[in-house]
C-alpha atoms as a PDB file:
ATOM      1  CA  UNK A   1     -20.664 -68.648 -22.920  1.00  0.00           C
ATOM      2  CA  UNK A   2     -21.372 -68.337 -19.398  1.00  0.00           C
ATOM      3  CA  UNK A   3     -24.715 -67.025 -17.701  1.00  0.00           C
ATOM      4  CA  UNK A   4     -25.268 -63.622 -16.151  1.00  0.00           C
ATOM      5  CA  UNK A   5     -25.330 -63.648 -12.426  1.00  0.00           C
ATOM      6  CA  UNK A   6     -28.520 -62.515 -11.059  1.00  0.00           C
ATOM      7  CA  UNK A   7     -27.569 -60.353  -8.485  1.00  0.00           C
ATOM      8  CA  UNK A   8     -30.849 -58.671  -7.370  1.00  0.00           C
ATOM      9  CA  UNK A   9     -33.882 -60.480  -5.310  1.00  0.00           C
ATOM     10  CA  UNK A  10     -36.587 -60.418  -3.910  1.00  0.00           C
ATOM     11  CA  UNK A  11     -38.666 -61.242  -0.513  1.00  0.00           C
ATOM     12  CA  UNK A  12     -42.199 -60.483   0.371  1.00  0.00           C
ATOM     13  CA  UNK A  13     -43.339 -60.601   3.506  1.00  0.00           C
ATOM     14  CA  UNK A  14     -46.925 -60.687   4.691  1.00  0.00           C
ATOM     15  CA  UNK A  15     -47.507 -59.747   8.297  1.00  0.00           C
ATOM     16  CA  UNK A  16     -50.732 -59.047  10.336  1.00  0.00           C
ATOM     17  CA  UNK A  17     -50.959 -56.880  13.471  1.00  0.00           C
ATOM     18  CA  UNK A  18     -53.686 -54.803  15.236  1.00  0.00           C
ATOM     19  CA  UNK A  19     -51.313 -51.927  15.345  1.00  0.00           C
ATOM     20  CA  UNK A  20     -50.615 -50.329  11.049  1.00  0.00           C
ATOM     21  CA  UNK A  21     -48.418 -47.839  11.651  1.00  0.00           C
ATOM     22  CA  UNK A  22     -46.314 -49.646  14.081  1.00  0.00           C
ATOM     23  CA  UNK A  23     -46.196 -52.686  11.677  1.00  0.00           C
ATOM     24  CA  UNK A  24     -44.941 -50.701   9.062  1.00  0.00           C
ATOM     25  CA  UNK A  25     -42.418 -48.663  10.581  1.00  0.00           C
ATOM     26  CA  UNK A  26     -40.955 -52.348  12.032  1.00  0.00           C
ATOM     27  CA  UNK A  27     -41.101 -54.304   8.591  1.00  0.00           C
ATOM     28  CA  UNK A  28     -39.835 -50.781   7.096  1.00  0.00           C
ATOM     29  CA  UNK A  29     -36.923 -50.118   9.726  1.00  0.00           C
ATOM     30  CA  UNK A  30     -35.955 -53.702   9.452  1.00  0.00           C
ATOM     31  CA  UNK A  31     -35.437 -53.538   5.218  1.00  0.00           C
ATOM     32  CA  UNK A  32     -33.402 -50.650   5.630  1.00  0.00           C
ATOM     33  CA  UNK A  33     -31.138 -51.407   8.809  1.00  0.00           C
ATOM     34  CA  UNK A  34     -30.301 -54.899   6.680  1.00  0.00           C
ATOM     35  CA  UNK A  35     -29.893 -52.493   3.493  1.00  0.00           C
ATOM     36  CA  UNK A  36     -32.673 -54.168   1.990  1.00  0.00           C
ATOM     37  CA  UNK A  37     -34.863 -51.854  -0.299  1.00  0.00           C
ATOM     38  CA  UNK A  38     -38.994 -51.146  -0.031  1.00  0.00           C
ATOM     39  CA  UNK A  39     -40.065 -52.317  -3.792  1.00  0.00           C
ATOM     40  CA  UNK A  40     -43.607 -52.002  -2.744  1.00  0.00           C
ATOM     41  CA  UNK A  41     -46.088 -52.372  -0.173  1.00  0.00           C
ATOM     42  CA  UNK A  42     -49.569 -52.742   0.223  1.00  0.00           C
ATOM     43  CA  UNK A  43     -51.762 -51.699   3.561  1.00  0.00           C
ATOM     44  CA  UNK A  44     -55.382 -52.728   4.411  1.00  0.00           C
ATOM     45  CA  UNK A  45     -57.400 -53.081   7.473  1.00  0.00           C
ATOM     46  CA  UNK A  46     -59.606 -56.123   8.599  1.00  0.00           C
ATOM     47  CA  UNK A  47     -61.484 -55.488  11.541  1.00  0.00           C
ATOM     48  CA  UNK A  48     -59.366 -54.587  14.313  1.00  0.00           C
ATOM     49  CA  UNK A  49     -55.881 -56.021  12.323  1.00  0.00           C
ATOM     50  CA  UNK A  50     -54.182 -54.751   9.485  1.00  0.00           C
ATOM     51  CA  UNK A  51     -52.552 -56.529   6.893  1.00  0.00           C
ATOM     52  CA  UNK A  52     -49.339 -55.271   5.417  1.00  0.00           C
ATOM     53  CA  UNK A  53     -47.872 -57.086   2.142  1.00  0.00           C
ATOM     54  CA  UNK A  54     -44.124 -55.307   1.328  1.00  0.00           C
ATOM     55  CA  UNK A  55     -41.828 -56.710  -1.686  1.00  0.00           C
ATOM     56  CA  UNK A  56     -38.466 -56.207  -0.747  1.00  0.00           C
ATOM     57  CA  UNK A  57     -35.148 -56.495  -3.076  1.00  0.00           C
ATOM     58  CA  UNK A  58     -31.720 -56.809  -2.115  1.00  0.00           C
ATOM     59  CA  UNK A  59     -28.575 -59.039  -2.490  1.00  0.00           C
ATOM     60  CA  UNK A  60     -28.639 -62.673  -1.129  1.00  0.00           C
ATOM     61  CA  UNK A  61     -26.688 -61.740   2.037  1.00  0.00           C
ATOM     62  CA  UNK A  62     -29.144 -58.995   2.934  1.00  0.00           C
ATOM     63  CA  UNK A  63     -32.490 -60.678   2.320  1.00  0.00           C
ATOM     64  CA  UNK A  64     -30.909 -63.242   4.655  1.00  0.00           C
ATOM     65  CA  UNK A  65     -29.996 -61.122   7.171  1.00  0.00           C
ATOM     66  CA  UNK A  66     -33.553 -59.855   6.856  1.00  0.00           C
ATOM     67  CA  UNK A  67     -35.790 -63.025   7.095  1.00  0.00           C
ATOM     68  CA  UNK A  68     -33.729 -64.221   9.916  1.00  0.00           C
ATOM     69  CA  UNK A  69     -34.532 -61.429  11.931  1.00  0.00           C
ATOM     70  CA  UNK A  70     -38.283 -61.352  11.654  1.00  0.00           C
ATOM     71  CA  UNK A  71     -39.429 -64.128  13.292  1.00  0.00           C
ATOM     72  CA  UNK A  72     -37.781 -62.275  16.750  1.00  0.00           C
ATOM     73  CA  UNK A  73     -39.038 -58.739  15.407  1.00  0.00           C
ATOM     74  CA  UNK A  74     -42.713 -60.587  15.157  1.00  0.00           C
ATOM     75  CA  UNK A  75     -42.715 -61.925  18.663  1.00  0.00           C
ATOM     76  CA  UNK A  76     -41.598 -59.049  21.068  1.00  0.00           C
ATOM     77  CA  UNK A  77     -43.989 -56.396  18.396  1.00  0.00           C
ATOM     78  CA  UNK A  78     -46.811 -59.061  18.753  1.00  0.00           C
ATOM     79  CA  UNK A  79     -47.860 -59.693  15.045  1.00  0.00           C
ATOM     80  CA  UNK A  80     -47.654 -62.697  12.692  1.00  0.00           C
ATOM     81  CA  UNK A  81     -45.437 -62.780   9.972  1.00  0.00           C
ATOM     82  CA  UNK A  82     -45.025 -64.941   6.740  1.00  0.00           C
ATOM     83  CA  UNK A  83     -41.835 -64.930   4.061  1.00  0.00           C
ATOM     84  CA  UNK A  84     -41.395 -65.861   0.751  1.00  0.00           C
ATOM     85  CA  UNK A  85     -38.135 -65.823  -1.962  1.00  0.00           C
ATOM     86  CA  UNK A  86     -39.824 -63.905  -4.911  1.00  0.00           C
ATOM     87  CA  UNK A  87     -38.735 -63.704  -8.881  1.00  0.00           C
ATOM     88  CA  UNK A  88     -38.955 -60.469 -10.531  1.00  0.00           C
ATOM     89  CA  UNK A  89     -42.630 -59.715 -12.349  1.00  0.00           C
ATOM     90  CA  UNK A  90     -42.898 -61.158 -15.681  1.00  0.00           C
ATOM     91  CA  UNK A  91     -42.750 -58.311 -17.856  1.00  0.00           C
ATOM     92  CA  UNK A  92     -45.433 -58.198 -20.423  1.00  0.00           C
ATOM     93  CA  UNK A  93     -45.273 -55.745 -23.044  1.00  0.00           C
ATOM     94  CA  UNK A  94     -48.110 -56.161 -24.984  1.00  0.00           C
ATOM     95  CA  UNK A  95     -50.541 -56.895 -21.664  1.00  0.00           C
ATOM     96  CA  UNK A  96     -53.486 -54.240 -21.920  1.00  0.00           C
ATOM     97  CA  UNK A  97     -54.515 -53.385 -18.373  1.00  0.00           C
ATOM     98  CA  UNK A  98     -58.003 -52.231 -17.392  1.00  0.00           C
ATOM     99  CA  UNK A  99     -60.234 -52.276 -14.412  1.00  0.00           C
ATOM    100  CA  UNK A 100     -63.440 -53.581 -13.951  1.00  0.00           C
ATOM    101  CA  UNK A 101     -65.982 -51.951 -11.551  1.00  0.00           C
ATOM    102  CA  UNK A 102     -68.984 -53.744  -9.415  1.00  0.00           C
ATOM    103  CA  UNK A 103     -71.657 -52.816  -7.429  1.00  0.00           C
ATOM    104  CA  UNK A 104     -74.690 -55.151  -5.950  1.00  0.00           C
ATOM    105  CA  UNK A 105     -76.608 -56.246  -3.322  1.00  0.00           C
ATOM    106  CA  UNK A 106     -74.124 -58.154  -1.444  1.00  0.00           C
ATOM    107  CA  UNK A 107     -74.036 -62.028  -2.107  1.00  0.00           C
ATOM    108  CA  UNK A 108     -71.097 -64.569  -0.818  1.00  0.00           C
ATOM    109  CA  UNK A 109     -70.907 -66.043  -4.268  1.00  0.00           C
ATOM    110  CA  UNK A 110     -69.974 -62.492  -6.359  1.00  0.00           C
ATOM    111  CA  UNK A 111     -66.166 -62.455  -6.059  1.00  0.00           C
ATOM    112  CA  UNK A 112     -65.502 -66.393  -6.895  1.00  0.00           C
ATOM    113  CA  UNK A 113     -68.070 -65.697  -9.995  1.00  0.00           C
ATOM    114  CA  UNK A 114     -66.248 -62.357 -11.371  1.00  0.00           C
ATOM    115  CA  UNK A 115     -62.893 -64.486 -10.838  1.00  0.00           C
ATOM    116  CA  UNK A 116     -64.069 -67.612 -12.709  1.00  0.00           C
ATOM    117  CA  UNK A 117     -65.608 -65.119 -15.267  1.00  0.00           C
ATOM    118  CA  UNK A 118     -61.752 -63.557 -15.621  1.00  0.00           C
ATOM    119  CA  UNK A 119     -60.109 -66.997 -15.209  1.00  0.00           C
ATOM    120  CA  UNK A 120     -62.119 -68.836 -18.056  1.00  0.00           C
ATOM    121  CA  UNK A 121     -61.338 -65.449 -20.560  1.00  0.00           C
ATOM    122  CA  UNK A 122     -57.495 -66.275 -19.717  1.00  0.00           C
ATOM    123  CA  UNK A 123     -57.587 -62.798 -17.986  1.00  0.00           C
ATOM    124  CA  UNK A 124     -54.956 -62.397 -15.341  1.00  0.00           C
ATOM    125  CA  UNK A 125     -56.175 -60.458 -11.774  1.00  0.00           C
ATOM    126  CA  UNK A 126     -53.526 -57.591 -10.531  1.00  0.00           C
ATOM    127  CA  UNK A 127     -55.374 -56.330  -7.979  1.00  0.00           C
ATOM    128  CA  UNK A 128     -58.483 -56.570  -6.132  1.00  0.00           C
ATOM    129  CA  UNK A 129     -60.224 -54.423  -3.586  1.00  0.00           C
ATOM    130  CA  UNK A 130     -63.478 -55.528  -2.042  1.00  0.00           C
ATOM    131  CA  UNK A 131     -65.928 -53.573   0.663  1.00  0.00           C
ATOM    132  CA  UNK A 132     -69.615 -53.993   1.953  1.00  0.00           C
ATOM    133  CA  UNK A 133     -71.110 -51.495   3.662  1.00  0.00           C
ATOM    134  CA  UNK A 134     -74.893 -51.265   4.711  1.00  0.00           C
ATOM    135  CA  UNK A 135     -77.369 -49.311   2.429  1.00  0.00           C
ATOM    136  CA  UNK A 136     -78.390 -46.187   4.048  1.00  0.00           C
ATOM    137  CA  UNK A 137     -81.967 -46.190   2.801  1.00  0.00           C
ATOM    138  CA  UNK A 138     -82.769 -49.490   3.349  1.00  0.00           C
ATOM    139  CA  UNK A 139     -79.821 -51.060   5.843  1.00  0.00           C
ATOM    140  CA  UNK A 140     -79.232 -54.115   2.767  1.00  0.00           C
ATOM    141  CA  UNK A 141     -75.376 -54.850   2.833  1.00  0.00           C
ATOM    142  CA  UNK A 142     -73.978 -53.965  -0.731  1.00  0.00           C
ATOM    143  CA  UNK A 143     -70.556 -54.459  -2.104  1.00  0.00           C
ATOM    144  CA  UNK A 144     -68.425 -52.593  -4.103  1.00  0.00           C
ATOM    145  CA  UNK A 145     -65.451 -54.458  -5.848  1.00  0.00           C
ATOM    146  CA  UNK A 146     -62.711 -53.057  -8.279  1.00  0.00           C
ATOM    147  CA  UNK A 147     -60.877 -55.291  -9.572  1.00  0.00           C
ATOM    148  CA  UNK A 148     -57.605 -54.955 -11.639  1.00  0.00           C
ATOM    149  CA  UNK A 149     -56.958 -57.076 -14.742  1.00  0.00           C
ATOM    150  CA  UNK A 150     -54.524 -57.496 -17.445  1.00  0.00           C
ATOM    151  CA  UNK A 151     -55.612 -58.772 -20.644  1.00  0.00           C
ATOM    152  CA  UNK A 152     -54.027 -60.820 -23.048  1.00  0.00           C
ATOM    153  CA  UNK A 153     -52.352 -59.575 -26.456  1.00  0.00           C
ATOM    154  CA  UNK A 154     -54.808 -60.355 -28.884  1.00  0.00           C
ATOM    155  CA  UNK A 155     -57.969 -60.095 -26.709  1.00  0.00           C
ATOM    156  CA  UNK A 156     -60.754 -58.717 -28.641  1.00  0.00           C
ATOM    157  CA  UNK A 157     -61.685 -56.168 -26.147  1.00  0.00           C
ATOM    158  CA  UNK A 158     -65.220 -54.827 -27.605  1.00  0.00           C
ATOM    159  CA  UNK A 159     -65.852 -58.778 -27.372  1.00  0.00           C
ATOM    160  CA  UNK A 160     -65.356 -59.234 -23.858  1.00  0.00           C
ATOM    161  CA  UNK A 161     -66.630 -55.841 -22.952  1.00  0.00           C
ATOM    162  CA  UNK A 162     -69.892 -57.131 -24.308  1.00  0.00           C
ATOM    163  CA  UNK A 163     -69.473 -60.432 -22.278  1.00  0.00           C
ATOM    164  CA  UNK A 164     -68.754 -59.289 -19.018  1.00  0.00           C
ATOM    165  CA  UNK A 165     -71.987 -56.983 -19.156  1.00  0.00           C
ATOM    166  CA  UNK A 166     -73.842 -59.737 -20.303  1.00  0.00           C
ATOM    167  CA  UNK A 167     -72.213 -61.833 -17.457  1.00  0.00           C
ATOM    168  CA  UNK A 168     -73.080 -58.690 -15.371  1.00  0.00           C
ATOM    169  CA  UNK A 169     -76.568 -58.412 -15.998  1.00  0.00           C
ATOM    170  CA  UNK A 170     -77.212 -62.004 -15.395  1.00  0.00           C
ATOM    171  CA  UNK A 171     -76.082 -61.837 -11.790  1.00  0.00           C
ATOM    172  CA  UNK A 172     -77.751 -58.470 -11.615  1.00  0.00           C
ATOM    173  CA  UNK A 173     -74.305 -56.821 -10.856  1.00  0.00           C
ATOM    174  CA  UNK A 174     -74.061 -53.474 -11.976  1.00  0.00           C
ATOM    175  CA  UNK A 175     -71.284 -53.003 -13.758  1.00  0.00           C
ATOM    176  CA  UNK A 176     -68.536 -51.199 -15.894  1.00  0.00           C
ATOM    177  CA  UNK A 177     -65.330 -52.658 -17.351  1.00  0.00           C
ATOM    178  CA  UNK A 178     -62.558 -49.499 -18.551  1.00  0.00           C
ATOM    179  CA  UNK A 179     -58.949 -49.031 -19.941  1.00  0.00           C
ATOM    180  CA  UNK A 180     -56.923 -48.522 -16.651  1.00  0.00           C
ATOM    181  CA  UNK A 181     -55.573 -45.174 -16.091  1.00  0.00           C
ATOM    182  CA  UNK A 182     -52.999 -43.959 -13.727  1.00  0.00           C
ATOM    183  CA  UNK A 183     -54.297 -41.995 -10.584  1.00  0.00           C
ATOM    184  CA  UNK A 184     -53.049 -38.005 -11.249  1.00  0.00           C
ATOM    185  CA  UNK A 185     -53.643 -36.527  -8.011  1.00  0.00           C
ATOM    186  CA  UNK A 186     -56.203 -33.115  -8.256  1.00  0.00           C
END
């Protein structure tokens, strides 16, 4: 009985440059002219760089092609670039996603806390998205975090509901913890 050949993979590549659109338009450009395809990508901006994460798939040959060019592509378009061979994601059928919302005063110790809180309910983090701004009324910074998670099958989820407010309220955090929904646009 032999093994099926894997014949799809995967590369991400994490670069940072001062300039988004050209950054993504390069990293883009470069998938397709090595016929590697965009699996998905993620944008942000930091000050005055951006950081853009893309998952590309392909055959061997292409991702190849592909991370060989990029150091060269990096240094004549001025950003810095970083590449790693990726697996598919680990499906997991019965994974209940939800999203948990926070709001506070801000306070350097609130994002290792919520991730400890996740980490010791075996609670795996998707996505996270983190912003302070300063109060209008009374110039305090505040943050606002969201923060995607996927529970585990069996989780009681009225049970940890209860303990992440309770974990909530003891930091003084306000907030809410929800069934994830997709974004339908208005």
């Amino acid at each position: 009985m032999s093994t099926p050949i894997v014949r799809e993979q995967f590369l991400v590549i994490s670069a940072l440059g001062t300039n988004p659109m050209e950054l993504t338009n390069i990293l883009c450009r470069a998938s397709h002219e090595n016929r590697c395809a965009v699996v998905s990508t993620r944008l942000s901006r930091h000050g005055e760089f951006s950081a853009l994460v893309v998952q590309v798939s392909g055959n061997w040959d292409a991702l190849a092609r592909l991370e060989t060019s990029l150091p060269s592509l990096s240094k004549k378009h001025a950003f810095t670039v970083s590449v790693v061979r990726s697996a598919a994601a680990e499906i997991r059928p019965q994974a209940l996603p939800y999203v948990a919302y926070v709001s506070s005063v801000y306070r350097p110790d609130i994002l290792n806390e919520l991730c400890q809180f996740f980490l010791d309910h075996n609670v795996e983090l998707e996505n996270l998205t983190c912003d302070t701004y300063l109060a209008p009324q009374t110039g305090g910074t505040m943050l606002n975090a969201t923060l995607t998670v996927t529970l585990p099958a069996g989780t009681q989820i009225s049970w940890l509901r209860d303990q992440f407010l309770d974990f909530a309220d003891a930091l003084n955090l306000d907030a809410l913890i929800e069934p994830w929904r997709p974004q339908t646009p208005a």
